[in-house]
C-alpha atoms as a PDB file:
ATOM      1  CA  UNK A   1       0.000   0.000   0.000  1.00  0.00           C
ATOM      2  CA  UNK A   2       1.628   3.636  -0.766  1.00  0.00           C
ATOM      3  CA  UNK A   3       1.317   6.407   1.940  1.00  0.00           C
ATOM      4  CA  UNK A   4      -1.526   7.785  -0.569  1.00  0.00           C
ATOM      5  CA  UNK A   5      -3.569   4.995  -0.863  1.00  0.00           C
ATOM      6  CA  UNK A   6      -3.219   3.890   2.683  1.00  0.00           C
ATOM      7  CA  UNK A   7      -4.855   7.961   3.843  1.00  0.00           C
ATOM      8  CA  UNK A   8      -7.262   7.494   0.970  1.00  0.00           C
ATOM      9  CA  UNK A   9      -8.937   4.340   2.946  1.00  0.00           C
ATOM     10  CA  UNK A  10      -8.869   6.399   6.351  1.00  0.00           C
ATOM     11  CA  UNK A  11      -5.798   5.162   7.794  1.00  0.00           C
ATOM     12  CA  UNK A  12      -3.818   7.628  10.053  1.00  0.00           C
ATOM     13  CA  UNK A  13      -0.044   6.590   9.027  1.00  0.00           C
ATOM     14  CA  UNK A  14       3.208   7.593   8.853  1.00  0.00           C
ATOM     15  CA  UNK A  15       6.275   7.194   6.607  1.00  0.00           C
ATOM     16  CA  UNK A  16       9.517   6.283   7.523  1.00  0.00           C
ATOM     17  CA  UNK A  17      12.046   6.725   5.244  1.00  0.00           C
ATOM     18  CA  UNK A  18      15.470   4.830   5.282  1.00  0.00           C
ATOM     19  CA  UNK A  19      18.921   5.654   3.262  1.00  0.00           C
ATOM     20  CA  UNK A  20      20.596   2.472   3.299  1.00  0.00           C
ATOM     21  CA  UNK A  21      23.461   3.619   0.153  1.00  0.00           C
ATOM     22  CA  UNK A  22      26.194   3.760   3.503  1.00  0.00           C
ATOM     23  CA  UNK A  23      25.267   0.720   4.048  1.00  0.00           C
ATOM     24  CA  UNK A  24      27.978  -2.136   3.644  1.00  0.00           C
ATOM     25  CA  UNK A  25      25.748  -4.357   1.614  1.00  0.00           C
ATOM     26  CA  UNK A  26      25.406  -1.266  -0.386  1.00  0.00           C
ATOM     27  CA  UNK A  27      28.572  -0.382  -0.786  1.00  0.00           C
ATOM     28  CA  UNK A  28      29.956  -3.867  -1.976  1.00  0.00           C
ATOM     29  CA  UNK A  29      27.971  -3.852  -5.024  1.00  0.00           C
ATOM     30  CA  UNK A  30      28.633  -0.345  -5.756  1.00  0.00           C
ATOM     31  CA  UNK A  31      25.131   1.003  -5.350  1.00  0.00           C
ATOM     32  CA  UNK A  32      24.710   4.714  -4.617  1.00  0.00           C
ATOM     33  CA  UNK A  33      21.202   5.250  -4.287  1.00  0.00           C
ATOM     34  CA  UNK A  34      19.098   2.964  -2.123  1.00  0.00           C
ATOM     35  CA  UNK A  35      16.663   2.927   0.585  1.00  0.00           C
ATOM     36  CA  UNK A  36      12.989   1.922   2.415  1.00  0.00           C
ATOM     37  CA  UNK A  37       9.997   4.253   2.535  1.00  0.00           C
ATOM     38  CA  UNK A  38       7.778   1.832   5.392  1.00  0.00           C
ATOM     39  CA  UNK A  39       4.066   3.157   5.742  1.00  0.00           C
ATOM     40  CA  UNK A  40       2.888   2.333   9.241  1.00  0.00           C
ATOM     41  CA  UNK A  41      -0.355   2.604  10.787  1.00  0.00           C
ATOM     42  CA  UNK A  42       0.120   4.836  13.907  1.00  0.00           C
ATOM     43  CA  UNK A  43      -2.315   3.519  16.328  1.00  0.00           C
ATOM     44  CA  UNK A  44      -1.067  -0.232  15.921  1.00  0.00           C
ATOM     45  CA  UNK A  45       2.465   0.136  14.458  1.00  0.00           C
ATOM     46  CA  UNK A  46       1.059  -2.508  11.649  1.00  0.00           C
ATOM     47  CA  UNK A  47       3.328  -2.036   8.761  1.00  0.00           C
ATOM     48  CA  UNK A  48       0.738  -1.426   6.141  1.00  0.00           C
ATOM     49  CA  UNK A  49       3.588  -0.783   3.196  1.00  0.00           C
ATOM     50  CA  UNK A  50       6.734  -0.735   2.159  1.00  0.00           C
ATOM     51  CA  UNK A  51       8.768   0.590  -1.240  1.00  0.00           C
ATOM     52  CA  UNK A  52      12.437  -0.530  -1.419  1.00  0.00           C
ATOM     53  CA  UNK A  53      15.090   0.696  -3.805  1.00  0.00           C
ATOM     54  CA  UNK A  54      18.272  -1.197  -3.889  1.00  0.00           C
ATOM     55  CA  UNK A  55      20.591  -4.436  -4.290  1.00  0.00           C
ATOM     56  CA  UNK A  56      18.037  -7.312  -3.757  1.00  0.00           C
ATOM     57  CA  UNK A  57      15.146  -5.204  -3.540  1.00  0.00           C
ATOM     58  CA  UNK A  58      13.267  -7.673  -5.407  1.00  0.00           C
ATOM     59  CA  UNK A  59      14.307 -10.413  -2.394  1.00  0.00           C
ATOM     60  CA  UNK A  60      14.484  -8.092   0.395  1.00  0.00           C
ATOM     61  CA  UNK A  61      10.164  -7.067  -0.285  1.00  0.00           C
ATOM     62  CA  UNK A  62       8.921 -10.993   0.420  1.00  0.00           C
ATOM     63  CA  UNK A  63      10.448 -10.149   3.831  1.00  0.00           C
ATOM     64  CA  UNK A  64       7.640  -6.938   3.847  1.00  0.00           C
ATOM     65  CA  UNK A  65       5.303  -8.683   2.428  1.00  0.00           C
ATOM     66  CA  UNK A  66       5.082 -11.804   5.152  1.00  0.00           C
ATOM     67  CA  UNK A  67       4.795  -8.998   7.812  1.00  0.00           C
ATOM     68  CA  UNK A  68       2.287  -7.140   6.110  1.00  0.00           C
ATOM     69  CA  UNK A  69       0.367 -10.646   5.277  1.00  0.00           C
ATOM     70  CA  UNK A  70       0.728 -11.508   9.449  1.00  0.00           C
ATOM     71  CA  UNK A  71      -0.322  -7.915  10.555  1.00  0.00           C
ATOM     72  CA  UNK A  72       3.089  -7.224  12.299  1.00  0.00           C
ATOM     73  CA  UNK A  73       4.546  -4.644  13.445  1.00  0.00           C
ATOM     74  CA  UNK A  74       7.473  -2.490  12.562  1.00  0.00           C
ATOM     75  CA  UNK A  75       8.799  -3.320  16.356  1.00  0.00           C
ATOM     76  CA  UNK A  76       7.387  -7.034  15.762  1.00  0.00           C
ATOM     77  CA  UNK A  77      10.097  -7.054  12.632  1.00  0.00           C
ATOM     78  CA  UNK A  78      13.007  -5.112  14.081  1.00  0.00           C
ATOM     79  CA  UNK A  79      12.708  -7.889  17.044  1.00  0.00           C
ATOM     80  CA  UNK A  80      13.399 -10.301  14.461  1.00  0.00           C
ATOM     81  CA  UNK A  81      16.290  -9.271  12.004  1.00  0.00           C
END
């Protein structure tokens, strides 16, 4: 869900935006520009979306898309990685 979509169905959320280009894994392949945008629902801390730009975006999402699938948090997934 983008930020837009998520306010357009009435949900009160924030966006938290991540530069991960410093980021060793980053770095190693050369990469200059990447980076998270996570949309989370305020009240709950549900993760409700996520956009990724990056080295193994494309694997990196399923991880977004299990927690968004389970209803967990942005605390429930930082507990886990």
């Amino acid at each position: 869900m983008s930020e837009a979509s998520a306010k357009a169905a009435g949900l009160d959320v924030e966006a938290k935006l991540t530069d991960t280009s410093t980021r060793a894994s980053s770095r190693r392949v050369g990469a200059r520009v990447s980076g998270a945008k996570t949309i989370i629902e305020r009240a709950t801390g549900r993760i409700v979306g996520a956009h990724l730009l990056g080295h193994n975006a494309g694997e990196v999402i399923n991880v977004f898309a299990i927690a968004i699938a389970g209803g967990l948090t942005a605390d429930d997934l930082m507990a886990t990685i």
